[in-house]
Protein backbone atom coordinates (compact mmCIF):
# COMPACT_ATOMS: atom_id res chain seq x y z
CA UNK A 1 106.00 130.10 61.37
CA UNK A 2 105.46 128.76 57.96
CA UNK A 3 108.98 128.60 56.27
CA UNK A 4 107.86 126.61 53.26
CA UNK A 5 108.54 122.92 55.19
CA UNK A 6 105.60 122.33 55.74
CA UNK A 7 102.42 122.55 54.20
CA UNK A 8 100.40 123.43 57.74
CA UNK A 9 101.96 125.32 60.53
CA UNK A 10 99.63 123.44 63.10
CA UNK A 11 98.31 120.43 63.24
CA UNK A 12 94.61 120.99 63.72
CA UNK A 13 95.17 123.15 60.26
CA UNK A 14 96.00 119.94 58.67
CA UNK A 15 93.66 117.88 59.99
CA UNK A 16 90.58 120.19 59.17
CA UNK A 17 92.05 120.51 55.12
CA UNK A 18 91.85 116.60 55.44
CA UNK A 19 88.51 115.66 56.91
CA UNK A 20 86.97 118.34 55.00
CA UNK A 21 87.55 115.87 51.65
CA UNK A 22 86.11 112.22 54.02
CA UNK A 23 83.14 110.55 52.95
CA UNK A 24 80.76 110.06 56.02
CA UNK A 25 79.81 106.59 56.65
CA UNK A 26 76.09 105.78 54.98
CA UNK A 27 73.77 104.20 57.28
CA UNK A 28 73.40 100.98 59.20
CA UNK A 29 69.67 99.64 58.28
CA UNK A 30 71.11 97.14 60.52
CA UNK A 31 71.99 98.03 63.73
CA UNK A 32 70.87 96.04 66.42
CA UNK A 33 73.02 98.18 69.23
CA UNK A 34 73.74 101.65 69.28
CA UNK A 35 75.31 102.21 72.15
CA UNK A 36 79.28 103.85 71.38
CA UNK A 37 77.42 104.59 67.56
CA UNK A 38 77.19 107.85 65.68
CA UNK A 39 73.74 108.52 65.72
CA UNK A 40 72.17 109.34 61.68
CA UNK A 41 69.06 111.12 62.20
CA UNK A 42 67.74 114.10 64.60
CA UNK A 43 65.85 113.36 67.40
CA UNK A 44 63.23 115.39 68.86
CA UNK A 45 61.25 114.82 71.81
CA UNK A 46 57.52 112.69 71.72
CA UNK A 47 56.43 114.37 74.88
CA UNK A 48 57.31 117.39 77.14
CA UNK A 49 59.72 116.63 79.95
CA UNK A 50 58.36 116.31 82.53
CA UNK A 51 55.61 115.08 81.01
CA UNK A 52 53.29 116.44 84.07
CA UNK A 53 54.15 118.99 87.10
CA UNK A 54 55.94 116.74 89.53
CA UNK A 55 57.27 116.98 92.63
CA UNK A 56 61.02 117.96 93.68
CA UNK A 57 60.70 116.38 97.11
CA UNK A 58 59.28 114.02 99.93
CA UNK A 59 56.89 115.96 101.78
CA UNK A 60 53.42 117.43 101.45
CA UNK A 61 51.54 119.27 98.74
CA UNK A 62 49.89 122.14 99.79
CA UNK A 63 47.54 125.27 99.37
CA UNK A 64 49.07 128.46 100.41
CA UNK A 65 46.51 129.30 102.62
CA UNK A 66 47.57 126.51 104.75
CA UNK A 67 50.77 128.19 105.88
CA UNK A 68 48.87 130.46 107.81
CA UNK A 69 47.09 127.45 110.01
CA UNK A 70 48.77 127.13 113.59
CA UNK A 71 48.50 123.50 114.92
CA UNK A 72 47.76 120.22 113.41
CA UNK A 73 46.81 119.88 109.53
CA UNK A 74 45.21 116.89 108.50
CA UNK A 75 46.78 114.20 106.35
CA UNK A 76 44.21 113.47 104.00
CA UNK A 77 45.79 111.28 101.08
CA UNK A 78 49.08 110.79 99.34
CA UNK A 79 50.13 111.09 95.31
CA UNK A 80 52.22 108.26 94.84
CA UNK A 81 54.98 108.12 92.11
CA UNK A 82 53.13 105.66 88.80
CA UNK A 83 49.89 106.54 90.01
CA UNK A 84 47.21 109.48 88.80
CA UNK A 85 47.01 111.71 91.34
CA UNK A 86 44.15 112.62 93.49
CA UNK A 87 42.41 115.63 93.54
CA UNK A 88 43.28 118.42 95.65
CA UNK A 89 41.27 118.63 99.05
CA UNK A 90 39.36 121.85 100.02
CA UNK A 91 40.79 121.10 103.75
CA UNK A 92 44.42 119.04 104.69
CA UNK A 93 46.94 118.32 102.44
CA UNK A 94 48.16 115.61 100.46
CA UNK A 95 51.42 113.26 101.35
CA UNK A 96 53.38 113.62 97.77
CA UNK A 97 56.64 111.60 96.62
CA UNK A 98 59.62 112.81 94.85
CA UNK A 99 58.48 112.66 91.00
CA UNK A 100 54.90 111.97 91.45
CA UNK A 101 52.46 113.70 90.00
CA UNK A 102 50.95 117.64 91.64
CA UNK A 103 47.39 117.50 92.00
CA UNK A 104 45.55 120.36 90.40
CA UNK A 105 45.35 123.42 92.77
CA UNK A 106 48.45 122.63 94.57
CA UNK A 107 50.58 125.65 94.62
CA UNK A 108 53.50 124.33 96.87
CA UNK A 109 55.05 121.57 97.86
CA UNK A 110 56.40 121.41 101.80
CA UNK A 111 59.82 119.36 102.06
CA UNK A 112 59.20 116.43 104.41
CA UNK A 113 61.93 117.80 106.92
CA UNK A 114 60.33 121.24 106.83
CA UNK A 115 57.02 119.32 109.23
CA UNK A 116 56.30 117.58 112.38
CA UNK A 117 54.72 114.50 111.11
CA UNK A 118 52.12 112.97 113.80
CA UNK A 119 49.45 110.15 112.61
CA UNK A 120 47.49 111.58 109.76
CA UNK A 121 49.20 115.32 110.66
CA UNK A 122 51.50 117.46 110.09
CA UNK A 123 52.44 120.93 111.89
CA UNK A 124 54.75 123.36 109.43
CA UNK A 125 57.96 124.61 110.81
CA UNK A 126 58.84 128.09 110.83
CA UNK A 127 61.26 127.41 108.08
CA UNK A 128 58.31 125.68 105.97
CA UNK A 129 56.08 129.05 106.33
CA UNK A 130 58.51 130.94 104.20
CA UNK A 131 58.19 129.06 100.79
CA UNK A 132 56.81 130.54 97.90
CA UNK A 133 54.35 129.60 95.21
CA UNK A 134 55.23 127.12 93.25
CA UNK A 135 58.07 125.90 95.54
CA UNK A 136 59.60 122.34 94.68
CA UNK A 137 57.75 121.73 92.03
CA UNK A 138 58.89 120.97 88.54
CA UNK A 139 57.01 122.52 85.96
CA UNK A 140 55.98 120.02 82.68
CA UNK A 141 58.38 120.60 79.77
CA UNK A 142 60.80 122.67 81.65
CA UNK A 143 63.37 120.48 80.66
CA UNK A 144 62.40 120.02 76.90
CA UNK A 145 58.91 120.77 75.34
CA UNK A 146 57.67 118.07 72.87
CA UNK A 147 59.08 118.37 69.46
CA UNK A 148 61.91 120.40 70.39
CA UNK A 149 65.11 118.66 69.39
CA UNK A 150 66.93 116.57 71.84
CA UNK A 151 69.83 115.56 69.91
CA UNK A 152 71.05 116.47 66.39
CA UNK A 153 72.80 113.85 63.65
CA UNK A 154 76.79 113.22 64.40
CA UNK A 155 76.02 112.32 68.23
CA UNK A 156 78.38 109.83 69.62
CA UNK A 157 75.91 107.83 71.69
CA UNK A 158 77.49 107.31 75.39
CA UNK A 159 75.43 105.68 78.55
CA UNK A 160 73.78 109.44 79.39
CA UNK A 161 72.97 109.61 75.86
CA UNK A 162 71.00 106.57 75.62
CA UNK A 163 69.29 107.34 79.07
CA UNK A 164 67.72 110.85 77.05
CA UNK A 165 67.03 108.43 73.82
CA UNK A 166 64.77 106.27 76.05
CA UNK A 167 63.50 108.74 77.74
CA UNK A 168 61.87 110.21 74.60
CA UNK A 169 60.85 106.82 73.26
CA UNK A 170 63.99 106.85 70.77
CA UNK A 171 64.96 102.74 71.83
CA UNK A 172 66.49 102.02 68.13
CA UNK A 173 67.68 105.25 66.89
CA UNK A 174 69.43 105.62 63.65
CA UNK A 175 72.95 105.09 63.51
CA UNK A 176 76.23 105.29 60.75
CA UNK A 177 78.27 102.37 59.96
CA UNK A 178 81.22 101.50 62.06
CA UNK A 179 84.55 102.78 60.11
CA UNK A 180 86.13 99.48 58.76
CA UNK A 181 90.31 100.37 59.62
CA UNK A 182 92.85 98.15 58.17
CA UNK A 183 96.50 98.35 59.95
CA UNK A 184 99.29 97.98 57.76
CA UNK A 185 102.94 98.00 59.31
CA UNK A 186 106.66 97.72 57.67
CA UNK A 187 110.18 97.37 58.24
CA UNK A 188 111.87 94.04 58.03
CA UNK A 189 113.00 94.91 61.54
CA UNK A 190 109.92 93.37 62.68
CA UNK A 191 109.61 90.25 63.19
CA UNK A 192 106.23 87.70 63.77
CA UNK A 193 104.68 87.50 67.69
CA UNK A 194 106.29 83.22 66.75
CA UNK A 195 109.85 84.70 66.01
CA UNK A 196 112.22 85.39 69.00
CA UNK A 197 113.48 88.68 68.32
CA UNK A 198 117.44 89.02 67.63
CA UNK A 199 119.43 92.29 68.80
CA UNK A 200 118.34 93.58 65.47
CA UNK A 201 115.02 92.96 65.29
CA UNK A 202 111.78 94.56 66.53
CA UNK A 203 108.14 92.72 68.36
CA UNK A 204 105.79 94.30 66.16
CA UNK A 205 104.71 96.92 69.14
CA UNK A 206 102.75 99.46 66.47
CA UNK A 207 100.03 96.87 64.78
CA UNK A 208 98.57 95.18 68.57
CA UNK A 209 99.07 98.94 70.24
CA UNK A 210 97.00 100.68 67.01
CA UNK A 211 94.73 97.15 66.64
CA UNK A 212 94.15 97.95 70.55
CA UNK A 213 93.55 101.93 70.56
CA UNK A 214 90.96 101.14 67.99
CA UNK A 215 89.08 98.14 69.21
CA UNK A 216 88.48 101.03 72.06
CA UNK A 217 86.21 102.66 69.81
CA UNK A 218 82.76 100.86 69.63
CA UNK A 219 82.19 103.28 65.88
CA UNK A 220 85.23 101.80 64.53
CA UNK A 221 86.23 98.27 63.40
CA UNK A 222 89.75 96.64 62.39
CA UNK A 223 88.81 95.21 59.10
CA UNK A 224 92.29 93.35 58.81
CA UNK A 225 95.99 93.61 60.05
CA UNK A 226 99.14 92.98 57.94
CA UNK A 227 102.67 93.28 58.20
CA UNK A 228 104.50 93.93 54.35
CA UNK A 229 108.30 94.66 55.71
CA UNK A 230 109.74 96.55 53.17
CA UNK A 231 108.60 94.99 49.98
CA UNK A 232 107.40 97.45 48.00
CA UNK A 233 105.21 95.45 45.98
CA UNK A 234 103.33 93.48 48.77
CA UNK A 235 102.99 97.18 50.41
CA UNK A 236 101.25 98.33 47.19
CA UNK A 237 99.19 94.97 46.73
CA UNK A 238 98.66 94.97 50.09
CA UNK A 239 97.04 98.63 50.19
CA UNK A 240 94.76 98.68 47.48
CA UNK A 241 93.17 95.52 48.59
CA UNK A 242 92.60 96.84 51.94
CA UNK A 243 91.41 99.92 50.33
CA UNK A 244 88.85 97.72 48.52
CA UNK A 245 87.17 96.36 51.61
CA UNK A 246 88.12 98.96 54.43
CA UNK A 247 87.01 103.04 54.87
CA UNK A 248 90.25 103.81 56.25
CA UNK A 249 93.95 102.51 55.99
CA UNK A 250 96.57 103.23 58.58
CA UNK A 251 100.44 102.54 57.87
CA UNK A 252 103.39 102.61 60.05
CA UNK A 253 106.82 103.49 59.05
CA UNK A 254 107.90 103.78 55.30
CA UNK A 255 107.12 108.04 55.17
CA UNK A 256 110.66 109.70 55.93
CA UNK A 257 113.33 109.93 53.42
CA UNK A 258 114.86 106.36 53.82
CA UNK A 259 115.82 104.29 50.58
CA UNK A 260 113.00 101.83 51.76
CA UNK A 261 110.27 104.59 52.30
CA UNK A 262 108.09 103.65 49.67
CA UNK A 263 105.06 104.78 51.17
CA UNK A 264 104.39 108.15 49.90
CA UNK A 265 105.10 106.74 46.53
CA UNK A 266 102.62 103.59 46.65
CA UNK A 267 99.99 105.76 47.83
CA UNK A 268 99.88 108.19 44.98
CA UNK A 269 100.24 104.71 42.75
CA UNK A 270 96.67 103.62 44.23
CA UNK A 271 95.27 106.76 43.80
CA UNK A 272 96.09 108.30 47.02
CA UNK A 273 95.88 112.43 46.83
CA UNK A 274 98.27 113.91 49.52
CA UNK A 275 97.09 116.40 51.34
CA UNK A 276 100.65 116.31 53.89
CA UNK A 277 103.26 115.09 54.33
CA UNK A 278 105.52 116.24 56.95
CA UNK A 279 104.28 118.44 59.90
CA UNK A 280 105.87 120.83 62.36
CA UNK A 281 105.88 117.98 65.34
CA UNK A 282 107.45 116.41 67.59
CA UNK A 283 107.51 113.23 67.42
CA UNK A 284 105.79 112.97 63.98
CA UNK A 285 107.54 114.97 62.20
CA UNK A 286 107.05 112.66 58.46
CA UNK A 287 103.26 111.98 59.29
CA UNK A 288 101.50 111.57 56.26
CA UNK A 289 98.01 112.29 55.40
CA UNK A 290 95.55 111.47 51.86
CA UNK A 291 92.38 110.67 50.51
CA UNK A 292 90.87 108.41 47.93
CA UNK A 293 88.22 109.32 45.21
CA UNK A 294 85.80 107.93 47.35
CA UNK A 295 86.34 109.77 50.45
CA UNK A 296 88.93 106.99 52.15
CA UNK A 297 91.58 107.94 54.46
CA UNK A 298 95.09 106.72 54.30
CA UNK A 299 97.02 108.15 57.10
CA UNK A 300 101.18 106.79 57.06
CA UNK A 301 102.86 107.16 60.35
CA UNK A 302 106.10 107.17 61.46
CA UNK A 303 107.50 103.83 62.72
CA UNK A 304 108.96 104.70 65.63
CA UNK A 305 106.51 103.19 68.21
CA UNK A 306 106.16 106.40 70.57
CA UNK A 307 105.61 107.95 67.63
CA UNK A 308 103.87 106.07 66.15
CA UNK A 309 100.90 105.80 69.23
CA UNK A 310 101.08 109.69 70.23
CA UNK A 311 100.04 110.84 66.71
CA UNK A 312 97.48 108.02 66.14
CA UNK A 313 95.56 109.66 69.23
CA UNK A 314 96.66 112.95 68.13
CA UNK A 315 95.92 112.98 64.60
CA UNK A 316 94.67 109.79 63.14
CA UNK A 317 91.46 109.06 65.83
CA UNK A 318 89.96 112.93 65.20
CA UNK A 319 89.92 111.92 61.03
CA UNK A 320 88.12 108.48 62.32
CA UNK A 321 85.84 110.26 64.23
CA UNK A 322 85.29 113.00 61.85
CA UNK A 323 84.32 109.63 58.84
CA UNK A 324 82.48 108.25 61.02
CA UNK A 325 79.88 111.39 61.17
CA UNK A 326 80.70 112.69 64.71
CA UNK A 327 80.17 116.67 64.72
CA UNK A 328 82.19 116.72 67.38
CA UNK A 329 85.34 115.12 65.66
CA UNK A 330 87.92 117.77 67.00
CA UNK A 331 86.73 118.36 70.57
CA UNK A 332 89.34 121.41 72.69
CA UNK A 333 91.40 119.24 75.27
CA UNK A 334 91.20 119.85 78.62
CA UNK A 335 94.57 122.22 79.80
CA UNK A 336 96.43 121.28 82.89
CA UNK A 337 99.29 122.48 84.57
CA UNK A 338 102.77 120.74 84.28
CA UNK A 339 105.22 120.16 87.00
CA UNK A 340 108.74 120.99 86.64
CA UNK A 341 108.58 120.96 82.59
CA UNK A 342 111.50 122.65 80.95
CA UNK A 343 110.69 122.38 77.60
CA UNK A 344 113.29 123.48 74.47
CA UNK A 345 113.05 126.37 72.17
CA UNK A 346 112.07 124.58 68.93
CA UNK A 347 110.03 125.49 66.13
CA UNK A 348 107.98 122.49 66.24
CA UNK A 349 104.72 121.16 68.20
CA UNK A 350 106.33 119.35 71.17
CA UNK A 351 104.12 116.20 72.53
CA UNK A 352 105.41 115.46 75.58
CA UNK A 353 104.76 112.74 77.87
CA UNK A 354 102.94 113.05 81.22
CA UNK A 355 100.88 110.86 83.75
CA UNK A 356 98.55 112.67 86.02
CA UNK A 357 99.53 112.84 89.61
CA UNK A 358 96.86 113.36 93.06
CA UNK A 359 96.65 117.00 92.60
CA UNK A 360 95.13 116.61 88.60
CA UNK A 361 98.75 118.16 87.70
CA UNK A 362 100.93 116.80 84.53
CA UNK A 363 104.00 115.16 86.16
CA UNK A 364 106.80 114.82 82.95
CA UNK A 365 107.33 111.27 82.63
CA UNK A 366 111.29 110.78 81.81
CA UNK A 367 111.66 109.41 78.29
CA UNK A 368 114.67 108.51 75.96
CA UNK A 369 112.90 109.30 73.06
CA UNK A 370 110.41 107.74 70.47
CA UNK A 371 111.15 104.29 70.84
CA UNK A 372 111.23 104.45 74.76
CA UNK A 373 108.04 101.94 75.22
CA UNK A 374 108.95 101.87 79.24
CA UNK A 375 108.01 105.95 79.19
CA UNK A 376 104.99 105.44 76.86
CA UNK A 377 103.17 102.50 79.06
CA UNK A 378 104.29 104.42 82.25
CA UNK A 379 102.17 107.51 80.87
CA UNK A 380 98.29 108.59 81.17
CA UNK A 381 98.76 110.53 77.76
CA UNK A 382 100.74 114.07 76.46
CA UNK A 383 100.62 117.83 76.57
CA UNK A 384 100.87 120.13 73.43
CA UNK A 385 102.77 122.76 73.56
CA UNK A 386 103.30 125.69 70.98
CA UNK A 387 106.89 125.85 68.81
CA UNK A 388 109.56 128.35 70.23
CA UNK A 389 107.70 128.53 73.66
CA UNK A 390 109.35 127.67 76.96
CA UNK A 391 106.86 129.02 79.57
CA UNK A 392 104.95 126.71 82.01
CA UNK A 393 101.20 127.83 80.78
CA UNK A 394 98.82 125.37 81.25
CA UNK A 395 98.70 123.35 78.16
CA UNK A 396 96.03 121.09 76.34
CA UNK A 397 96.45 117.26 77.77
CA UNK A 398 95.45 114.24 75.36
CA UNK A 399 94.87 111.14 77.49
CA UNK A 400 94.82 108.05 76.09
């Protein structure tokens, strides 16, 4: 598709030519939490897992030789979950929780269900006579054997993850710094949250939606917020102090081909390399993307607040993700199926609007365009679909 317009015919092109010149975040020495961090360093496990044979069931451990008794077996003891176990009796069986220990010579373990229980007996059913060796037992290590690796560096740490860290005695792990993000916004459209808006004038919807998306993410942090208008010179003072105490800048507005644009130009003042500007999408077509010497991103989107929001989740969080050591930084989106979408014949990347309805289908959600706020809040995220296509194949869904 590339007719010399742009300097990436998809987007994922761009954002891998990007991230590719990011500084990862050093460590944190001093983390205190980890949970929503990146974690640093590997992690293997200090024990196998399970760290003994356990049991899989409620019921009885037993001797295969004791499925061929008829009648009444004898109850003689019970391994109890935190406890050592007994040993294995020569005659009867043992009572055995799910997750306590096996005792030595057991070779199966009888479901509960699988018995008629009487005081201190148990008969097997005909159904219980069929297991085989081994049966409902879980082996030690046969989830992970010690030293193996559980999880590697770039790890974003979620509730399941920490569950594993404990589990292997990992209560503190390593961990990168949170990416410090200042938001910078122009336009003297927009006004203060004090100011009651004229006809002309714009709420400033982009800097408390973009402040919001990120306080979202417990790896990032907004460092500071500011609104410059269209001055160039507080938009070029204001950037390269935020560049001095932030990893990451993100602009609004100020990157098409206005007389007030001035933000392509102040960036490449600072120091800014440009690795795009311009993209084949839709909204977002004058997204802007650059690095610092030192690894920072700078990321200038367009100001139009549907825009502005739908390329910030599309483009700008997978860069965050990507600084903030994730490995995982540009994960394949779930497809779903659209209802009803009749989509144009453009050569672009169309992002389209959709909430999600009972079935799990995309529903299009009726939109006047990219400053249509109504459409946006009304909306559970977008689809992607492919320039010049106008076929209803399920398509990759970003929610928000």
């Amino acid at each position: 598709m590339n007719n010399n317009q742009y300097a990436f015919d998809h987007p994922d092109d761009a954002l891998r030519a990007l991230a590719d010149r990011l500084a990862i975040q050093p460590i944190d020495s001093g983390a205190n939490e980890c949970i929503g961090r990146v974690l640093a360093d590997p992690v293997n496990a200090d024990r196998d897992s399970p760290a003994a044979d356990v049991s899989a069931m409620d019921g009885y451990a037993i001797r295969m030789s004791d499925l061929k008794i008829t009648g009444a077996i004898e109850v003689v003891g019970e391994s109890a979950c935190g406890q050592s176990p007994p040993p294995m009796p020569a005659q009867g069986v043992l009572r055995i929780f799910t997750g306590a220990i096996v005792p030595d010579e057991c070779e199966a373990v009888i479901k509960r269900e699988d018995t008629v229980e009487s005081d201190n007996a148990i008969e097997i059913r005909s159904e219980g006579k069929v297991v085989e060796t081994g049966a409902n037992i879980r082996r030690s290590g046969e989830n992970l054997a010690a030293g193996q690796s559980v999880f590697e560096p770039g790890v974003w740490i979620s509730a399941v993850t920490q569950a594993a860290l404990v589990n292997f005695g990992h209560y503190s792990p390593t961990v990168f710094k949170r990416v410090n993000v200042s938001v910078l916004t122009t336009g003297d459209e927009v006004i203060s949250q004090h100011d009651s808006p004229k006809p002309w004038q714009l709420r400033n919807s982009n800097m408390h939606s973009l402040v919001a998306m990120l306080s979202n993410k417990p790896w990032l942090q907004t460092q500071s917020s500011q609104h410059c208008g269209d001055d160039r010179d507080k938009l070029a003072t204001a950037l390269q102090q935020s560049l001095g105490n932030s990893d990451a800048v993100i602009l609004t507005g100020g990157v098409s081909m206005g007389d007030y644009d001035f933000v392509p130009d102040v960036i490449t003042e600072v120091g800014g390399q440009i690795i795009f500007h311009r993209l084949p999408l839709r909204p977002g077509k004058p997204i802007l993307g650059a690095v610092t010497r030192e690894g920072k991103l700078i990321v200038g989107l367009p100001g139009n607040p549907v825009s502005a929001i739908v390329n910030a989740r599309r483009m700008v969080l997978p860069l965050l993700a990507k600084k903030s050591g994730q490995t995982n930084w540009l994960p394949s989106q779930p497809k779903i199926h659209v209802e009803g979408l009749k989509s144009k014949l453009l050569p672009l990347h169309q992002m389209i609007l959709v909430k999600i309805n009972e079935a799990g289908h995309g529903v299009v959600v009726p939109s006047k365009g990219s400053g249509d706020l109504v459409a946006l809040a009304h909306s559970d995220g977008f689809i992607q679909i492919p320039p010049n296509t106008a076929d209803n194949e399920p398509r990759p869904f970003y929610r928000w």
